[in-house]
C-alpha atoms as a PDB file:
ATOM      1  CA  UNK A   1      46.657 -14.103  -9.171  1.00  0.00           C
ATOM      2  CA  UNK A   2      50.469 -13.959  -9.233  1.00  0.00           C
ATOM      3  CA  UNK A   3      52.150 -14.026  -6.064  1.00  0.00           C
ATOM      4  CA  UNK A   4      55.739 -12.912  -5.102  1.00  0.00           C
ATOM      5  CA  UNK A   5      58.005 -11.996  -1.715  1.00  0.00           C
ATOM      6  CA  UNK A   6      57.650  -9.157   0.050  1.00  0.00           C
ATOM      7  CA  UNK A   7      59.959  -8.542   2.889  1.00  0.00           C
ATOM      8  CA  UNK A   8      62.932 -10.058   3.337  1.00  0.00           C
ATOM      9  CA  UNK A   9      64.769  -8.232   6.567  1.00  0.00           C
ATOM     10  CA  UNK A  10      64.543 -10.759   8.971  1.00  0.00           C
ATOM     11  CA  UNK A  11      66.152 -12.998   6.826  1.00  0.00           C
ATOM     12  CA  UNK A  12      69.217 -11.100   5.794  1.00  0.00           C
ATOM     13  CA  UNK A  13      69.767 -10.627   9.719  1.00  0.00           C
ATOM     14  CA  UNK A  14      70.080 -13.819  10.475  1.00  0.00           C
ATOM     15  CA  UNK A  15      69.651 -16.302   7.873  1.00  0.00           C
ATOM     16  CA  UNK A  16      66.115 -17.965   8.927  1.00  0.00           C
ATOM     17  CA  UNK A  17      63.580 -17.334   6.571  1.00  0.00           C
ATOM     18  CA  UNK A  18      59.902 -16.551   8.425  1.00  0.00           C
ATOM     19  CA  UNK A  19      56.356 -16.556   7.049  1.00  0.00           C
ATOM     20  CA  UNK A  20      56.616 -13.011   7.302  1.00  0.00           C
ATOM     21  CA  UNK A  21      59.512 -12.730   4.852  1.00  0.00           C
ATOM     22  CA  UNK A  22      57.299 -14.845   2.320  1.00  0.00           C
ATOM     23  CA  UNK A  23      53.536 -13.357   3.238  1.00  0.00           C
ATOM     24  CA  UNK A  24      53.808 -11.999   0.022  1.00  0.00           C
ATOM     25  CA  UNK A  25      54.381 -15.170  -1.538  1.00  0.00           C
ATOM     26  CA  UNK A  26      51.621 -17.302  -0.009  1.00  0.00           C
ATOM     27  CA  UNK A  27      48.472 -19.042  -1.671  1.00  0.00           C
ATOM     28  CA  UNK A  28      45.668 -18.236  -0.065  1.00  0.00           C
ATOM     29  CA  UNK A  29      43.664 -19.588   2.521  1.00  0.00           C
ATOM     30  CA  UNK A  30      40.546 -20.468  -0.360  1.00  0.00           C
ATOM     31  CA  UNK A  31      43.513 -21.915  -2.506  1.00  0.00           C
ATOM     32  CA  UNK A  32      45.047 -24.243   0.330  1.00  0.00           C
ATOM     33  CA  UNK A  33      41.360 -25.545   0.299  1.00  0.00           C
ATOM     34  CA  UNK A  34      41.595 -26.371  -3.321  1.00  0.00           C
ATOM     35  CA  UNK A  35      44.177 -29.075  -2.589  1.00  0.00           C
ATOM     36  CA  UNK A  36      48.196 -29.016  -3.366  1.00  0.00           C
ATOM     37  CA  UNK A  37      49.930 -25.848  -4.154  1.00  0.00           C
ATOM     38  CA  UNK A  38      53.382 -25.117  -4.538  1.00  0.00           C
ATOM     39  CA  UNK A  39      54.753 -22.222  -1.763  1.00  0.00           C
ATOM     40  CA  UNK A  40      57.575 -20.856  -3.327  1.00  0.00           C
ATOM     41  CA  UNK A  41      60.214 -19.610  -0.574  1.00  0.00           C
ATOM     42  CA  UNK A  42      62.836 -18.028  -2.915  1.00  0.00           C
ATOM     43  CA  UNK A  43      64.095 -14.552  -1.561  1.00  0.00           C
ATOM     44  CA  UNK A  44      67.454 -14.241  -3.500  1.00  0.00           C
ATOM     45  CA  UNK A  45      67.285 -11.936  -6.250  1.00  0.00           C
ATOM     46  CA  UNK A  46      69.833 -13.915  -8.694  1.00  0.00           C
ATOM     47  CA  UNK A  47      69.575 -15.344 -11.808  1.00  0.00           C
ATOM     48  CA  UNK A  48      67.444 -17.902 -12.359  1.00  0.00           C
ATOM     49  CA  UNK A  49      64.812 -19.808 -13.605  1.00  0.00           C
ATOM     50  CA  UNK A  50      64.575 -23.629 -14.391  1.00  0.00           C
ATOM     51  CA  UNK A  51      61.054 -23.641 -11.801  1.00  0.00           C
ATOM     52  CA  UNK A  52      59.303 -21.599 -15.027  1.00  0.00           C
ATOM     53  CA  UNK A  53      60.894 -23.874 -17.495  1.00  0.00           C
ATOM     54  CA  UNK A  54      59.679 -27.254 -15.368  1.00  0.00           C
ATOM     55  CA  UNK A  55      56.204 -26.140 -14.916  1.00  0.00           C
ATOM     56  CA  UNK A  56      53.804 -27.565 -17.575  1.00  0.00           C
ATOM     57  CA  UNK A  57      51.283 -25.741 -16.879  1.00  0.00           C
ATOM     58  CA  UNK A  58      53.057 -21.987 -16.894  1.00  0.00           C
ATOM     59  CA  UNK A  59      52.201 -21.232 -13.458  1.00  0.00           C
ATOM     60  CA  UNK A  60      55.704 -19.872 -12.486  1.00  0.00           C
ATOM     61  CA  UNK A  61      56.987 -16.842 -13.901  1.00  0.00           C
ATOM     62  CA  UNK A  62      59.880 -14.580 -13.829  1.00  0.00           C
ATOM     63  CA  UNK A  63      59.866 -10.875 -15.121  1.00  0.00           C
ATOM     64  CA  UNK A  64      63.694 -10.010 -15.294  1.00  0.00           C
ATOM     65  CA  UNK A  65      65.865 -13.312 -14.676  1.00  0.00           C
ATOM     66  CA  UNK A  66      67.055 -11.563 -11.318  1.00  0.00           C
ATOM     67  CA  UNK A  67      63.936 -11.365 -10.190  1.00  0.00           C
ATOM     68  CA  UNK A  68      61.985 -13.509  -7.998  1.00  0.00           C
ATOM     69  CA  UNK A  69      59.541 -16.203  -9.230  1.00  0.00           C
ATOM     70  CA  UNK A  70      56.112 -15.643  -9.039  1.00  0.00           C
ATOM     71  CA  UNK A  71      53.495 -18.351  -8.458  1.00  0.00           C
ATOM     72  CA  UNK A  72      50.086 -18.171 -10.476  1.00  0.00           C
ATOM     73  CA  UNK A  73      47.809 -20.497  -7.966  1.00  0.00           C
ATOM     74  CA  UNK A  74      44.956 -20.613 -10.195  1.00  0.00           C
ATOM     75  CA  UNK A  75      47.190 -22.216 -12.809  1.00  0.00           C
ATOM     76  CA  UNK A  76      49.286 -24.687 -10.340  1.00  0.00           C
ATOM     77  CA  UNK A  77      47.901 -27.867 -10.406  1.00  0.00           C
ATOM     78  CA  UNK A  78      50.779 -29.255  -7.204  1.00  0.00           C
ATOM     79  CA  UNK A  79      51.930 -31.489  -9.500  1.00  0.00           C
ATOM     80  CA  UNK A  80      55.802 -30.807  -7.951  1.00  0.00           C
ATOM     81  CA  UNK A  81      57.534 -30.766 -11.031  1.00  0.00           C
ATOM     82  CA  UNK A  82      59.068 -27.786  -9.717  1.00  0.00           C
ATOM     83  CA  UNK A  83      60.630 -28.912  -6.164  1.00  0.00           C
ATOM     84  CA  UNK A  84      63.651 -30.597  -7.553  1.00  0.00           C
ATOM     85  CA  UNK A  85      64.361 -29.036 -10.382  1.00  0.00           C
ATOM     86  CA  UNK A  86      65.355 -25.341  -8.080  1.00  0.00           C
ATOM     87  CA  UNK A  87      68.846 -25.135  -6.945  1.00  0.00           C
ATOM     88  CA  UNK A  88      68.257 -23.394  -4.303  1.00  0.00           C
ATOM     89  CA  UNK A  89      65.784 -26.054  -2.946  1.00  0.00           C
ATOM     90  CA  UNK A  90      63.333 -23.257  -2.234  1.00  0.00           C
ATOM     91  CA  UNK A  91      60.224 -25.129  -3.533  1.00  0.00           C
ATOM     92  CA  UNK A  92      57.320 -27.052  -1.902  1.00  0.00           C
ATOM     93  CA  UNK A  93      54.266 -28.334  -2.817  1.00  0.00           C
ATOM     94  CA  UNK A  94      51.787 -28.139   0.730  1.00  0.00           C
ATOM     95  CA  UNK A  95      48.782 -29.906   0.581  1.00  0.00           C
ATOM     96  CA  UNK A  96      46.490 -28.888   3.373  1.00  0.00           C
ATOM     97  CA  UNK A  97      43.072 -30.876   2.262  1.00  0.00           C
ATOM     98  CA  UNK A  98      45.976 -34.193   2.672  1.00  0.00           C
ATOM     99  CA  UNK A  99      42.925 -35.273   5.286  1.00  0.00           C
ATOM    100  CA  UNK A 100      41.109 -34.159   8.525  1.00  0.00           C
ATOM    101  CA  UNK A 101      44.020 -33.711  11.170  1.00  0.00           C
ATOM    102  CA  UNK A 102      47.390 -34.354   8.426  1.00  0.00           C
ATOM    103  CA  UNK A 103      48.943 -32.002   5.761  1.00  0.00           C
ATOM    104  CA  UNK A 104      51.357 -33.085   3.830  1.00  0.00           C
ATOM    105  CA  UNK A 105      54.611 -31.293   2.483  1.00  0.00           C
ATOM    106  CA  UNK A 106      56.438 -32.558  -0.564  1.00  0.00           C
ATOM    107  CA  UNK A 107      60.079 -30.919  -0.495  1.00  0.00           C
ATOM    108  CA  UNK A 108      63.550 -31.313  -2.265  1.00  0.00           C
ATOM    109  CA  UNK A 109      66.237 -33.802  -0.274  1.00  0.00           C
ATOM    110  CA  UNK A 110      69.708 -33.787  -0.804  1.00  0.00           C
ATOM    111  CA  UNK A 111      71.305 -36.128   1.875  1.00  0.00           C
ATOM    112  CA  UNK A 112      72.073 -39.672   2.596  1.00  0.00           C
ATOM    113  CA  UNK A 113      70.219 -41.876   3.897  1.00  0.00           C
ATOM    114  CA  UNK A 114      66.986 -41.273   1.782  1.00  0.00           C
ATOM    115  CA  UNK A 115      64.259 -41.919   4.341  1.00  0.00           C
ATOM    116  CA  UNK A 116      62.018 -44.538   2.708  1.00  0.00           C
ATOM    117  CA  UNK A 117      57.715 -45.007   2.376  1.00  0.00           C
ATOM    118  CA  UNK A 118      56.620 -45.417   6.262  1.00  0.00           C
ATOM    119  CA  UNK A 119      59.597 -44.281   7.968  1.00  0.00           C
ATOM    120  CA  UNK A 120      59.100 -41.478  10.497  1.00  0.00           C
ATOM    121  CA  UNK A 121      61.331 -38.622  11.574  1.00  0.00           C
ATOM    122  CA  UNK A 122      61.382 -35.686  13.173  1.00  0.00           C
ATOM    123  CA  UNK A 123      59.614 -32.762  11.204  1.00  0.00           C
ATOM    124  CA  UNK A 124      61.857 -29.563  11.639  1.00  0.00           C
ATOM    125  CA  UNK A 125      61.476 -26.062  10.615  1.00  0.00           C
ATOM    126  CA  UNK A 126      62.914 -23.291   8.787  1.00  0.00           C
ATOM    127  CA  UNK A 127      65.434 -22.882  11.834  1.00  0.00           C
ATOM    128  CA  UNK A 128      66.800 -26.575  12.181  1.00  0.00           C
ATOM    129  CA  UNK A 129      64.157 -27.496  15.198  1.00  0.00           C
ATOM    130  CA  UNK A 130      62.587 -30.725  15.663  1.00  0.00           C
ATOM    131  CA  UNK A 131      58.887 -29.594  16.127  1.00  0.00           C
ATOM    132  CA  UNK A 132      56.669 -32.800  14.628  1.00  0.00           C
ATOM    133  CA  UNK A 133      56.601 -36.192  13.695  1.00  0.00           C
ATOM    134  CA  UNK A 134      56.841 -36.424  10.109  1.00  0.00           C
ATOM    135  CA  UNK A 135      55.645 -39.851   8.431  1.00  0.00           C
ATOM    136  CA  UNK A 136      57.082 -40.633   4.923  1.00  0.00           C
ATOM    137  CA  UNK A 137      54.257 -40.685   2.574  1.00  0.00           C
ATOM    138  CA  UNK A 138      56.224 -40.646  -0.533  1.00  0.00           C
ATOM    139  CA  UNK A 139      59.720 -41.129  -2.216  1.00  0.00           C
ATOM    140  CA  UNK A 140      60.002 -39.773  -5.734  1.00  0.00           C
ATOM    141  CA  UNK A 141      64.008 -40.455  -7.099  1.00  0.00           C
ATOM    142  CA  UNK A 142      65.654 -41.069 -10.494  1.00  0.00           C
ATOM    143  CA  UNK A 143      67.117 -39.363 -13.237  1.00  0.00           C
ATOM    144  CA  UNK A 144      64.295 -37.037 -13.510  1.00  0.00           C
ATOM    145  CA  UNK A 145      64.955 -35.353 -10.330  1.00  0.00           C
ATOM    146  CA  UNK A 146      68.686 -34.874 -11.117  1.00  0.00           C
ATOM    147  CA  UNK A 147      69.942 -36.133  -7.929  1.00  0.00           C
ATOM    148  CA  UNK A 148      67.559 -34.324  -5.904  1.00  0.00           C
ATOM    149  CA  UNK A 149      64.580 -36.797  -4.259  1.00  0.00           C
ATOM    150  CA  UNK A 150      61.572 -35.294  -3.515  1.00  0.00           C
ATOM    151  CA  UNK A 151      59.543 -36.176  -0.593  1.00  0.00           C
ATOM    152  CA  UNK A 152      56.891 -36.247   0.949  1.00  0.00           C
ATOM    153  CA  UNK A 153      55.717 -35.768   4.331  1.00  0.00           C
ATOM    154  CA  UNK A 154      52.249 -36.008   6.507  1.00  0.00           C
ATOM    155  CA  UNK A 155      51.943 -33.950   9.555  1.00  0.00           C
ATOM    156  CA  UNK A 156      49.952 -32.332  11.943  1.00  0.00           C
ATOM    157  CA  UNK A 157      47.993 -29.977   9.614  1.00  0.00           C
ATOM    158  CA  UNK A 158      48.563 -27.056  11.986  1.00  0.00           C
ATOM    159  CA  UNK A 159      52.331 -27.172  10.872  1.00  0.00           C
ATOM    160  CA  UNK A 160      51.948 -27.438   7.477  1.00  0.00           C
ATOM    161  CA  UNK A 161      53.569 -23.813   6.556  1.00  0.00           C
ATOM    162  CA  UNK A 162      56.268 -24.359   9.558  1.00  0.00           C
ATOM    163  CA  UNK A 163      57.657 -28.161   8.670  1.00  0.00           C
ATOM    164  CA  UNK A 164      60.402 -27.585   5.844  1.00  0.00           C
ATOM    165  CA  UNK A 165      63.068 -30.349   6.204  1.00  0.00           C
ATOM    166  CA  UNK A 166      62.996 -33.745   7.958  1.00  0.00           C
ATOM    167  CA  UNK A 167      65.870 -35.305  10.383  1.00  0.00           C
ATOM    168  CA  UNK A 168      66.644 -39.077  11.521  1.00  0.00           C
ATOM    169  CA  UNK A 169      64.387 -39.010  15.500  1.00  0.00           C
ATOM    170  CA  UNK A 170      67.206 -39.118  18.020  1.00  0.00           C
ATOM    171  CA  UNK A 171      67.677 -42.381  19.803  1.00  0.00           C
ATOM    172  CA  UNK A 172      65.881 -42.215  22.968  1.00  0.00           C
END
């Protein structure tokens, strides 16, 4: 089943995107059990498209090139070829089965210093606030990313569709 935004009003009023602006969007709750799955947080109706060109398993679609991309979940496989490849760094592959208390979040990162395997910082979410831990699990650069690393994140499971970026911890 194909799965695209719904409601995006909260977000034009203030920039912060919410769950609720991306319900629409979600896997759900049987497919989180399945193991990683891309969660596609794109609300901009502009063109654009590489995600549907970078999946190898055609799992991302768009219907007019200014539309939004739709996810297939029975067809993605997390394998996060997706997450660096969208300019709008909008992609992330959430794996919620990561283990009995952790999720993990694999997500585009654009900024100096690249946190490296077994560093933790401060999980934040969609509005810029420190709200977890967040150990590096995972550091994927090179060419193939085009300048974008991907990485990847364990934290509390609970917070697993709240976490979207990372920050250095401030010094206590």
């Amino acid at each position: 089943m194909a799965v695209g935004c719904k409601n995006i009003m909260d977000y034009e009023r203030d920039g912060i995107l919410r769950e609720s602006d991306i319900s629409g969007a979600m896997p759900s709750a049987a497919r989180f059990e399945k193991g990683p799955v891309a969660v596609i947080e794109c609300v901009q109706n502009i063109p654009c498209n590489p995600c549907v060109h970078a999946c190898p398993f055609g799992a991302i679609t768009v219907g007019r090139i200014t539309d939004t991309p739709r996810l297939d979940c029975g067809k993605c496989t997390g394998c996060g070829k997706c997450v660096a490849c969208c300019p709008g760094l909008a992609i992330f592959i959430v794996n919620k089965v990561y283990s009995a208390d952790e999720a993990t979040v694999s997500m585009p990162y654009e900024f100096i210093p690249v946190p490296q395997k077994g560093d933790v910082w401060a999980g934040i979410d969609r509005s810029g606030k420190a709200v977890c831990n967040a150990r590096v699990v995972r550091v994927v650069s090179g060419e193939m990313q085009d300048g974008t690393s991907v990485i990847t994140i364990a934290i509390p499971k609970g917070l697993a569709m709240e976490v979207r970026n990372i920050k250095r911890k401030e010094a206590d």
